[in-house]
Protein backbone atom coordinates (compact mmCIF):
# COMPACT_ATOMS: atom_id res chain seq x y z
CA UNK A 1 0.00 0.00 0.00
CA UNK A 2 0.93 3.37 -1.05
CA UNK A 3 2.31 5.75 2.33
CA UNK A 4 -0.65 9.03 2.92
CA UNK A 5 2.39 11.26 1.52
CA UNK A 6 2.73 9.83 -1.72
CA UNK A 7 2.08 11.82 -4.66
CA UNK A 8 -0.64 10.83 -7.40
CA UNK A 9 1.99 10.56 -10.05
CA UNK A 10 4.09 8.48 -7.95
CA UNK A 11 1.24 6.25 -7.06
CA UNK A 12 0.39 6.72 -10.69
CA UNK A 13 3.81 5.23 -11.89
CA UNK A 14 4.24 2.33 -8.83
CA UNK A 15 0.81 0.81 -11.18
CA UNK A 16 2.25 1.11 -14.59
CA UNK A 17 5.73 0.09 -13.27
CA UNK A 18 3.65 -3.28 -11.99
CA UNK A 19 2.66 -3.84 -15.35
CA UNK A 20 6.20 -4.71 -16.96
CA UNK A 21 7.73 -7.88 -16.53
CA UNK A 22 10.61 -8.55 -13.72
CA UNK A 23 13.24 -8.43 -16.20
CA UNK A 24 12.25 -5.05 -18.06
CA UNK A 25 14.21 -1.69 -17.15
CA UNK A 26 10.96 1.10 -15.92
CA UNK A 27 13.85 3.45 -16.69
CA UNK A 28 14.30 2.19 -20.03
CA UNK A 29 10.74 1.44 -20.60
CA UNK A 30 9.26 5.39 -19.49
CA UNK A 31 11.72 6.67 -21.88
CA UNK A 32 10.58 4.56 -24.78
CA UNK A 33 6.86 5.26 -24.23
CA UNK A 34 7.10 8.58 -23.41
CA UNK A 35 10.10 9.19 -25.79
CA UNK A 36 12.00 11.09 -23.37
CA UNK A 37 15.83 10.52 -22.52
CA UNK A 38 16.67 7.89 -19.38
CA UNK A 39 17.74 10.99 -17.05
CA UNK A 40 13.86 12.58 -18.24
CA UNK A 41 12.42 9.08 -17.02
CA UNK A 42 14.05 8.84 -13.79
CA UNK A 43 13.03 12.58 -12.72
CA UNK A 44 9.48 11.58 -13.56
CA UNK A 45 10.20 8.51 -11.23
CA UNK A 46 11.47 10.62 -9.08
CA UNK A 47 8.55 13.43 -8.95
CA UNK A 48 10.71 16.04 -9.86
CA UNK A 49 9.17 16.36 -13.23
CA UNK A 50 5.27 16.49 -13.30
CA UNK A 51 4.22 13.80 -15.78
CA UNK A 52 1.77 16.28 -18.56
CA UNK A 53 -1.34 15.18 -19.51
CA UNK A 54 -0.39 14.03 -23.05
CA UNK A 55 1.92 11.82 -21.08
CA UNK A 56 -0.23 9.97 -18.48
CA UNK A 57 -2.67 9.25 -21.47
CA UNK A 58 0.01 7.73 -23.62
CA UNK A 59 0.55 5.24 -20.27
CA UNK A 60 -2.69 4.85 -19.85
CA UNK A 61 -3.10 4.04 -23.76
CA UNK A 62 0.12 1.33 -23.36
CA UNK A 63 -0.94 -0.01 -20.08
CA UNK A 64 -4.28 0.36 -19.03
CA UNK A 65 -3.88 2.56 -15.99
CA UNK A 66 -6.60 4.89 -15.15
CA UNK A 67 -5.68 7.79 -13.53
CA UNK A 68 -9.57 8.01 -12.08
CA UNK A 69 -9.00 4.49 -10.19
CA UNK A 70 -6.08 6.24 -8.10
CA UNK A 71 -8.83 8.52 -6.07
CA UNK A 72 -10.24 5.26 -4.11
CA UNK A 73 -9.54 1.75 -4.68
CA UNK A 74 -13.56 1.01 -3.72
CA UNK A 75 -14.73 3.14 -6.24
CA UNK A 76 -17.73 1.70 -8.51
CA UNK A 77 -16.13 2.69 -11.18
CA UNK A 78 -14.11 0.17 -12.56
CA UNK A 79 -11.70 0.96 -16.23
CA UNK A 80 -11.66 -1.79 -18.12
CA UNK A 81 -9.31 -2.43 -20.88
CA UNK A 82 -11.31 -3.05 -24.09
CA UNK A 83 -10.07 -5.30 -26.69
CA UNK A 84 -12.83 -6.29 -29.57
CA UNK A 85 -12.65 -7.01 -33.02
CA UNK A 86 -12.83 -4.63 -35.46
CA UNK A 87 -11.74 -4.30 -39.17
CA UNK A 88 -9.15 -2.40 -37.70
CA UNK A 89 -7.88 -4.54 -34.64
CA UNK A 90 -7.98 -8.14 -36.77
CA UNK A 91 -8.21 -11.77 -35.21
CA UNK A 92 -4.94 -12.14 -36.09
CA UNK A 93 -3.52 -9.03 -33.35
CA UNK A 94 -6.56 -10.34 -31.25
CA UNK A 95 -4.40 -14.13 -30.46
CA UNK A 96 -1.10 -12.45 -30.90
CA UNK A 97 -2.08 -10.29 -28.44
CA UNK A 98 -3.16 -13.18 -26.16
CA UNK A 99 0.03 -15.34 -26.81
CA UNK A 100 2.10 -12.02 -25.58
CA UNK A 101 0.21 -11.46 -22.82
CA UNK A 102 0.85 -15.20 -21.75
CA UNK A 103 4.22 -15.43 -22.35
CA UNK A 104 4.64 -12.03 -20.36
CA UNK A 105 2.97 -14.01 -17.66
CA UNK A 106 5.31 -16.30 -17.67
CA UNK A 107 8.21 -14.41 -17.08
CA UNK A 108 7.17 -13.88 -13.53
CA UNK A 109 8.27 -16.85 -10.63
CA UNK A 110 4.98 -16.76 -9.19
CA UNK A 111 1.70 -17.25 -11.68
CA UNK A 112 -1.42 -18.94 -12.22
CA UNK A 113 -4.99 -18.44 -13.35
CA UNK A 114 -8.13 -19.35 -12.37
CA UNK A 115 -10.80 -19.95 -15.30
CA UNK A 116 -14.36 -20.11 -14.72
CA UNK A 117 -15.42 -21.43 -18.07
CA UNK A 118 -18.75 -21.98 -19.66
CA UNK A 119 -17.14 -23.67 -22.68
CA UNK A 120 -13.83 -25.63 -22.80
CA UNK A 121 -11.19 -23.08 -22.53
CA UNK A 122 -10.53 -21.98 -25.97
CA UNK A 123 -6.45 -22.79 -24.80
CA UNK A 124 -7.11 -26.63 -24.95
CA UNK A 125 -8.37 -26.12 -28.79
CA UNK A 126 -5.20 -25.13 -29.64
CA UNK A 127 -2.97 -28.39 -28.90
CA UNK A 128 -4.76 -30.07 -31.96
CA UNK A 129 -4.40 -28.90 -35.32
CA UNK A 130 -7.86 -30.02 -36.40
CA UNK A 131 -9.95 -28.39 -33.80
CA UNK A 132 -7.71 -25.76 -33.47
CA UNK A 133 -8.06 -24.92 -37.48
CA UNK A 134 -12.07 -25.08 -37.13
CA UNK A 135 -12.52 -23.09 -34.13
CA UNK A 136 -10.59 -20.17 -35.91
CA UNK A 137 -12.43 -20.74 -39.15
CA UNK A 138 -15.40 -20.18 -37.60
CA UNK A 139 -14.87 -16.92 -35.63
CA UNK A 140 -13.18 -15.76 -39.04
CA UNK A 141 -16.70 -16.89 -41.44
CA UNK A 142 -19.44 -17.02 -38.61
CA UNK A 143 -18.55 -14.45 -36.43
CA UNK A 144 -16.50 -11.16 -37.25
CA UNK A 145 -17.89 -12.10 -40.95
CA UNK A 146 -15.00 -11.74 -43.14
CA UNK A 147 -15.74 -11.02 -46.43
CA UNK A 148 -12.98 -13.03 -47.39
CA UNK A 149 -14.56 -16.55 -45.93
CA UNK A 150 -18.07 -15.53 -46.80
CA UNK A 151 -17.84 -18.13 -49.58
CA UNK A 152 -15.58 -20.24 -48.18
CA UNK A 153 -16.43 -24.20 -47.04
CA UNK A 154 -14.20 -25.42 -44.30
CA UNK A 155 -11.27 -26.71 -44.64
CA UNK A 156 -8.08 -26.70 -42.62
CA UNK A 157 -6.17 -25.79 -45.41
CA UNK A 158 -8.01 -22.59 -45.87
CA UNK A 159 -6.93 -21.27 -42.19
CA UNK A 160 -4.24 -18.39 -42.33
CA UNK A 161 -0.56 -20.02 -41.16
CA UNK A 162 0.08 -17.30 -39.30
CA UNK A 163 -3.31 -17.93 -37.23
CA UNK A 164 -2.62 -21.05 -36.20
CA UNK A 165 1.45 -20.35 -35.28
CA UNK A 166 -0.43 -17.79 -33.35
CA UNK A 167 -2.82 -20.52 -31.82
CA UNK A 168 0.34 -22.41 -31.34
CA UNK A 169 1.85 -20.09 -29.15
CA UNK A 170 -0.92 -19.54 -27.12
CA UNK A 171 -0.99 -23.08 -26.68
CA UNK A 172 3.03 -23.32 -25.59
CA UNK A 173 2.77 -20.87 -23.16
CA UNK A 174 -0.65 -21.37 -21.62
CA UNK A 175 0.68 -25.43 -21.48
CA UNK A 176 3.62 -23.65 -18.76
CA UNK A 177 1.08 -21.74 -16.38
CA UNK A 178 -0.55 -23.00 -13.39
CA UNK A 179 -3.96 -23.20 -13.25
CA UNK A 180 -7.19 -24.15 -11.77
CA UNK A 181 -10.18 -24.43 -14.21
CA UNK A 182 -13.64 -24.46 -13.31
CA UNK A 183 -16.12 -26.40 -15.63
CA UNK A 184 -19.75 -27.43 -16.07
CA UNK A 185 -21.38 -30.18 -17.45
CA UNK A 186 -22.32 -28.36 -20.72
CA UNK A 187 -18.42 -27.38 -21.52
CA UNK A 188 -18.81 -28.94 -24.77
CA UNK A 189 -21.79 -27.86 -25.75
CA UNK A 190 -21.21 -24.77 -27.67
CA UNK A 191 -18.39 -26.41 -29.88
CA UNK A 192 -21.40 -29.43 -30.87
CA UNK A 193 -23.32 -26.69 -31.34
CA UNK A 194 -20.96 -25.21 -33.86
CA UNK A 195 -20.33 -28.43 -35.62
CA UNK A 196 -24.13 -28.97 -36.00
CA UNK A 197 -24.20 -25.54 -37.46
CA UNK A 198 -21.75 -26.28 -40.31
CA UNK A 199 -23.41 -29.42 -40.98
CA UNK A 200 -26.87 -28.22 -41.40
CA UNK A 201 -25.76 -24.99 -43.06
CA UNK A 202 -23.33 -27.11 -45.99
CA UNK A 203 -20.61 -25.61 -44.82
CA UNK A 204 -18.10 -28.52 -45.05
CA UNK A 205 -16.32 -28.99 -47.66
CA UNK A 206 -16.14 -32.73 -46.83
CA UNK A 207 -19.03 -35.00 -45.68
CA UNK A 208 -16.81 -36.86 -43.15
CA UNK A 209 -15.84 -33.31 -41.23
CA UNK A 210 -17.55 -33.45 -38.36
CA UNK A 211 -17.67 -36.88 -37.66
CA UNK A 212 -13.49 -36.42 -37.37
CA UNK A 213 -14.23 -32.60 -35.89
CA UNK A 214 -16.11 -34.93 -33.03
CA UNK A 215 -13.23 -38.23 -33.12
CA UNK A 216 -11.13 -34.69 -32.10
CA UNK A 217 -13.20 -33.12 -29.34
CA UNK A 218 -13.06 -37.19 -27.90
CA UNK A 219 -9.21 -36.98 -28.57
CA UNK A 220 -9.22 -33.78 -26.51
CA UNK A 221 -11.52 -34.71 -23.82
CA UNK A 222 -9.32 -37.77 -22.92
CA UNK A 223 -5.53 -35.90 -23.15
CA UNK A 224 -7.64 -32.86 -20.70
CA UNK A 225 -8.60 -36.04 -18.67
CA UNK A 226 -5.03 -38.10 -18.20
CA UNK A 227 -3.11 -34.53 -17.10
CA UNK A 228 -6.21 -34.26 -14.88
CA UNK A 229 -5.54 -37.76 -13.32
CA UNK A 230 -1.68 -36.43 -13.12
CA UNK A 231 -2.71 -32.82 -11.39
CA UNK A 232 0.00 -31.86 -13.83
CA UNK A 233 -0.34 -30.56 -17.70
CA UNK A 234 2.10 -31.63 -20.84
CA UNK A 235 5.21 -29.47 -19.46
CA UNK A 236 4.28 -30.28 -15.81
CA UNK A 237 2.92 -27.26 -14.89
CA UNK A 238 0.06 -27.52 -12.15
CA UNK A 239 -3.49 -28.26 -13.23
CA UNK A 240 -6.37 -28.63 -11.14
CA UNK A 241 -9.88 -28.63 -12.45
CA UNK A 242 -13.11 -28.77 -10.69
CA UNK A 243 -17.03 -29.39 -11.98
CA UNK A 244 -19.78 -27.25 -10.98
CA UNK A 245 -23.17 -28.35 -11.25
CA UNK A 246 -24.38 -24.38 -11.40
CA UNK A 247 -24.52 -23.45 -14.73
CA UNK A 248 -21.45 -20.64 -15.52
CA UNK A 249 -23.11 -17.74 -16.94
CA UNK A 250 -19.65 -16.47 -18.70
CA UNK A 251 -16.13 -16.79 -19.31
CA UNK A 252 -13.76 -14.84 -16.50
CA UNK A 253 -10.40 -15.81 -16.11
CA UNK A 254 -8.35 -14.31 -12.88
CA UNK A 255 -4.41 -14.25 -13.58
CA UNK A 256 -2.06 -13.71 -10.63
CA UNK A 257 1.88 -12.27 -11.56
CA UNK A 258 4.09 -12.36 -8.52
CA UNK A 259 1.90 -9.16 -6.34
CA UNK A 260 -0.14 -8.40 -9.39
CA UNK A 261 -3.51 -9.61 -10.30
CA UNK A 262 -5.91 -9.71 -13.65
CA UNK A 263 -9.14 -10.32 -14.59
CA UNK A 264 -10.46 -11.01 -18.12
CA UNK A 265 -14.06 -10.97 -18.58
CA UNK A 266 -15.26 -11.98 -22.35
CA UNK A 267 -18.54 -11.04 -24.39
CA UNK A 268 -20.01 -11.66 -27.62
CA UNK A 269 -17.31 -14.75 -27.59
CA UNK A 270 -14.11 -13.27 -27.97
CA UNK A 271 -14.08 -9.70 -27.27
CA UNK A 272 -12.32 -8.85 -24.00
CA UNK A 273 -12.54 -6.76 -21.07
CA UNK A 274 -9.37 -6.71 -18.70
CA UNK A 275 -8.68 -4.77 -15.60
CA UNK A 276 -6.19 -4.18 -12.60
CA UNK A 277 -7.74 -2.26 -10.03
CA UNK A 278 -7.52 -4.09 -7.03
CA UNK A 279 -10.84 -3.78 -5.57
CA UNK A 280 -12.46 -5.64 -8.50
CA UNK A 281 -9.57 -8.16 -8.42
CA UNK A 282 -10.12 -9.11 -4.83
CA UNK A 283 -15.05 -9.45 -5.55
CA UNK A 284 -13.17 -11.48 -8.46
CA UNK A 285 -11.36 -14.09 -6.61
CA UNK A 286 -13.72 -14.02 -3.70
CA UNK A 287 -16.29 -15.46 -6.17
CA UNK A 288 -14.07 -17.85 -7.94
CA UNK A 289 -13.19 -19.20 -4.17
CA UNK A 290 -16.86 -19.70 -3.50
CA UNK A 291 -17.38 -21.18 -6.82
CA UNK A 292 -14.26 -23.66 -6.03
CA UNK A 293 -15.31 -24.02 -2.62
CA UNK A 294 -19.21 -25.33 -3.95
CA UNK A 295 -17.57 -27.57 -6.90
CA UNK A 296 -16.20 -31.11 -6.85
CA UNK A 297 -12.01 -31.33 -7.62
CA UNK A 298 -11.74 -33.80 -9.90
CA UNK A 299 -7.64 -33.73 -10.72
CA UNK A 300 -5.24 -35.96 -9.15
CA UNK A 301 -7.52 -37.73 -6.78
CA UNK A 302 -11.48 -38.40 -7.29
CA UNK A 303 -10.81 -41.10 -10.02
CA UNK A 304 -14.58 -42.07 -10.26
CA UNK A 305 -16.01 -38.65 -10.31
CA UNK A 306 -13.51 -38.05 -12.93
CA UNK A 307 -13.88 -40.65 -15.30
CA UNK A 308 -18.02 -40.31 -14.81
CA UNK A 309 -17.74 -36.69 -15.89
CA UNK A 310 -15.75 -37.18 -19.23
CA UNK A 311 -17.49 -40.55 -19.79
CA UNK A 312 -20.51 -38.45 -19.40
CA UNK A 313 -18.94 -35.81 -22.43
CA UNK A 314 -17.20 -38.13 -24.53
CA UNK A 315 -20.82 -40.17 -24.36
CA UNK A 316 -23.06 -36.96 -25.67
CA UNK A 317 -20.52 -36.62 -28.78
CA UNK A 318 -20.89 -40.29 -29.45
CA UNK A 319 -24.22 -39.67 -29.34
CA UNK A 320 -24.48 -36.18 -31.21
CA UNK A 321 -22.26 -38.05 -34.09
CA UNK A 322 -24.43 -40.36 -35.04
CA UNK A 323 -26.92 -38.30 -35.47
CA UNK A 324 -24.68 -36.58 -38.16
């Protein structure tokens, strides 16, 4: 906490200086944004230069600092970082933006998240190639609408490389960070849904697509299910996951770097709001500890509850694929 005598600015800086990575100069990095010399930094640091207003907007711009949230951390009003797809901000800088954020995260010694999740999170897709090609196929066609797919049947071929080297990476470094995951029993409901969608619509270019699109969601199911039984994921990284019977309403994800804290709310499926003021962090984990605290742990111990619950998904896509 911030001594009574400390100045706005200063206060103002200690939250953007939180934002970089352990092994990134604030020096180096003030003087960059701000385009300033090193000495010009450090007497901002300092307080013996007054930061301008043109200034604190360009930090606020690069890291999502609202000078409004220094007043009172209790205040209702809560800046949000707002991330959604546009023509101008493209799917592409959308999961390269994700993948940086990650791998940011994992520069610090102490992580993890905690993922309430209404659907699978969208971070398993993107170990296979399959799903991982379909899932950003149909955000590209179904959902932002790009003109470019608006004739296009699925295939994985048609899939920009550089989206799924993106999905890749989000992959790699999400595969390294701790985490506790909370899902329902209708996690894999939206991607059936999707499939279903496709099928009825004629949008596969092949009539044996989503029978293997559903052979896939199986495949993932079960590798999600060993590193569960392991309390470990592919690179050893901690992974517990618990079942809710409440239905999740939404997608919010709580990320914790060393002292820091996150949380990423999503809408309309992708689009993101993220925020650091503390006050919201703390409702945020409070709530995802109640949820944990009212769900079942089914990682690393619980072997029956375990298998019933992804017997219990791996038997509705059986069932959903023969009716294909």
């Amino acid at each position: 906490m911030q001594p009574p005598e400390a100045s706005i600015q200063s206060i103002f800086l200690e939250k953007v200086r939180k934002r970089l990575t352990p092994n990134i100069s604030f020096a180096d990095e003030l003087a960059e944004v701000l385009n300033i010399s090193r000495d010009s930094a450090y007497r901002r640091i300092r307080g013996e230069t007054i930061l301008s207003l043109d200034e604190a907007k360009k930090l606020y711009d690069r890291y999502a600092v609202s000078i409004d949230s220094l007043f009172t951390v209790s205040s209702n009003m809560v800046p949000f970082y707002h991330r959604a797809l546009t023509p101008e901000y493209t799917l592409g800088q959308w999961l390269n933006s994700v993948a940086k954020n990650l791998e940011e995260a994992n520069h610090y010694e102490k992580k993890q998240m905690i993922i309430a999740a209404k659907d699978i999170p969208i971070f398993h897709y993107f170990r296979l190639p399959e799903l991982s090609a379909f899932k950003i196929f149909f955000w590209l066609k179904s959902i932002i609408k790009d003109p470019a797919f608006a004739n296009e049947l699925y295939r994985a071929e048609a899939v920009p490389v550089e989206l799924t080297q993106a999905g890749n990476r989000i992959w790699d470094s999400y595969a390294g960070m701790p985490s506790t995951e909370i899902w329902s029993d209708e996690a894999i409901n939206d991607t059936l849904k999707q499939i279903e969608f496709y099928g009825e619509c004629s949008f596969f270019a092949k009539p044996n697509q989503a029978a293997a699109l559903c052979d896939q969601l199986i495949k993932l199911n079960n590798e999600i299910r060993e590193e569960a039984a392991e309390g470990k994921k592919t690179d050893g990284s901690s992974f517990k996951l618990y079942v809710n019977e409440i239905f999740i309403a939404d997608n919010t994800v709580l990320a914790h770097m060393d002292q820091k804290r996150s949380v990423y709310v999503s809408y309309n499926l992708l689009n993101l709001l993220t925020t650091f003021q503390e006050s919201f962090c703390e409702k945020t984990e409070l709530y995802l500890n109640n949820m944990i605290k009212n769900s079942t742990l089914i990682s690393a111990t619980a072997e029956k509850e375990r298998n019933k619950f992804f017997n219990m998904m791996n038997e509705r896509i059986e069932v959903f694929k023969k009716k294909l």
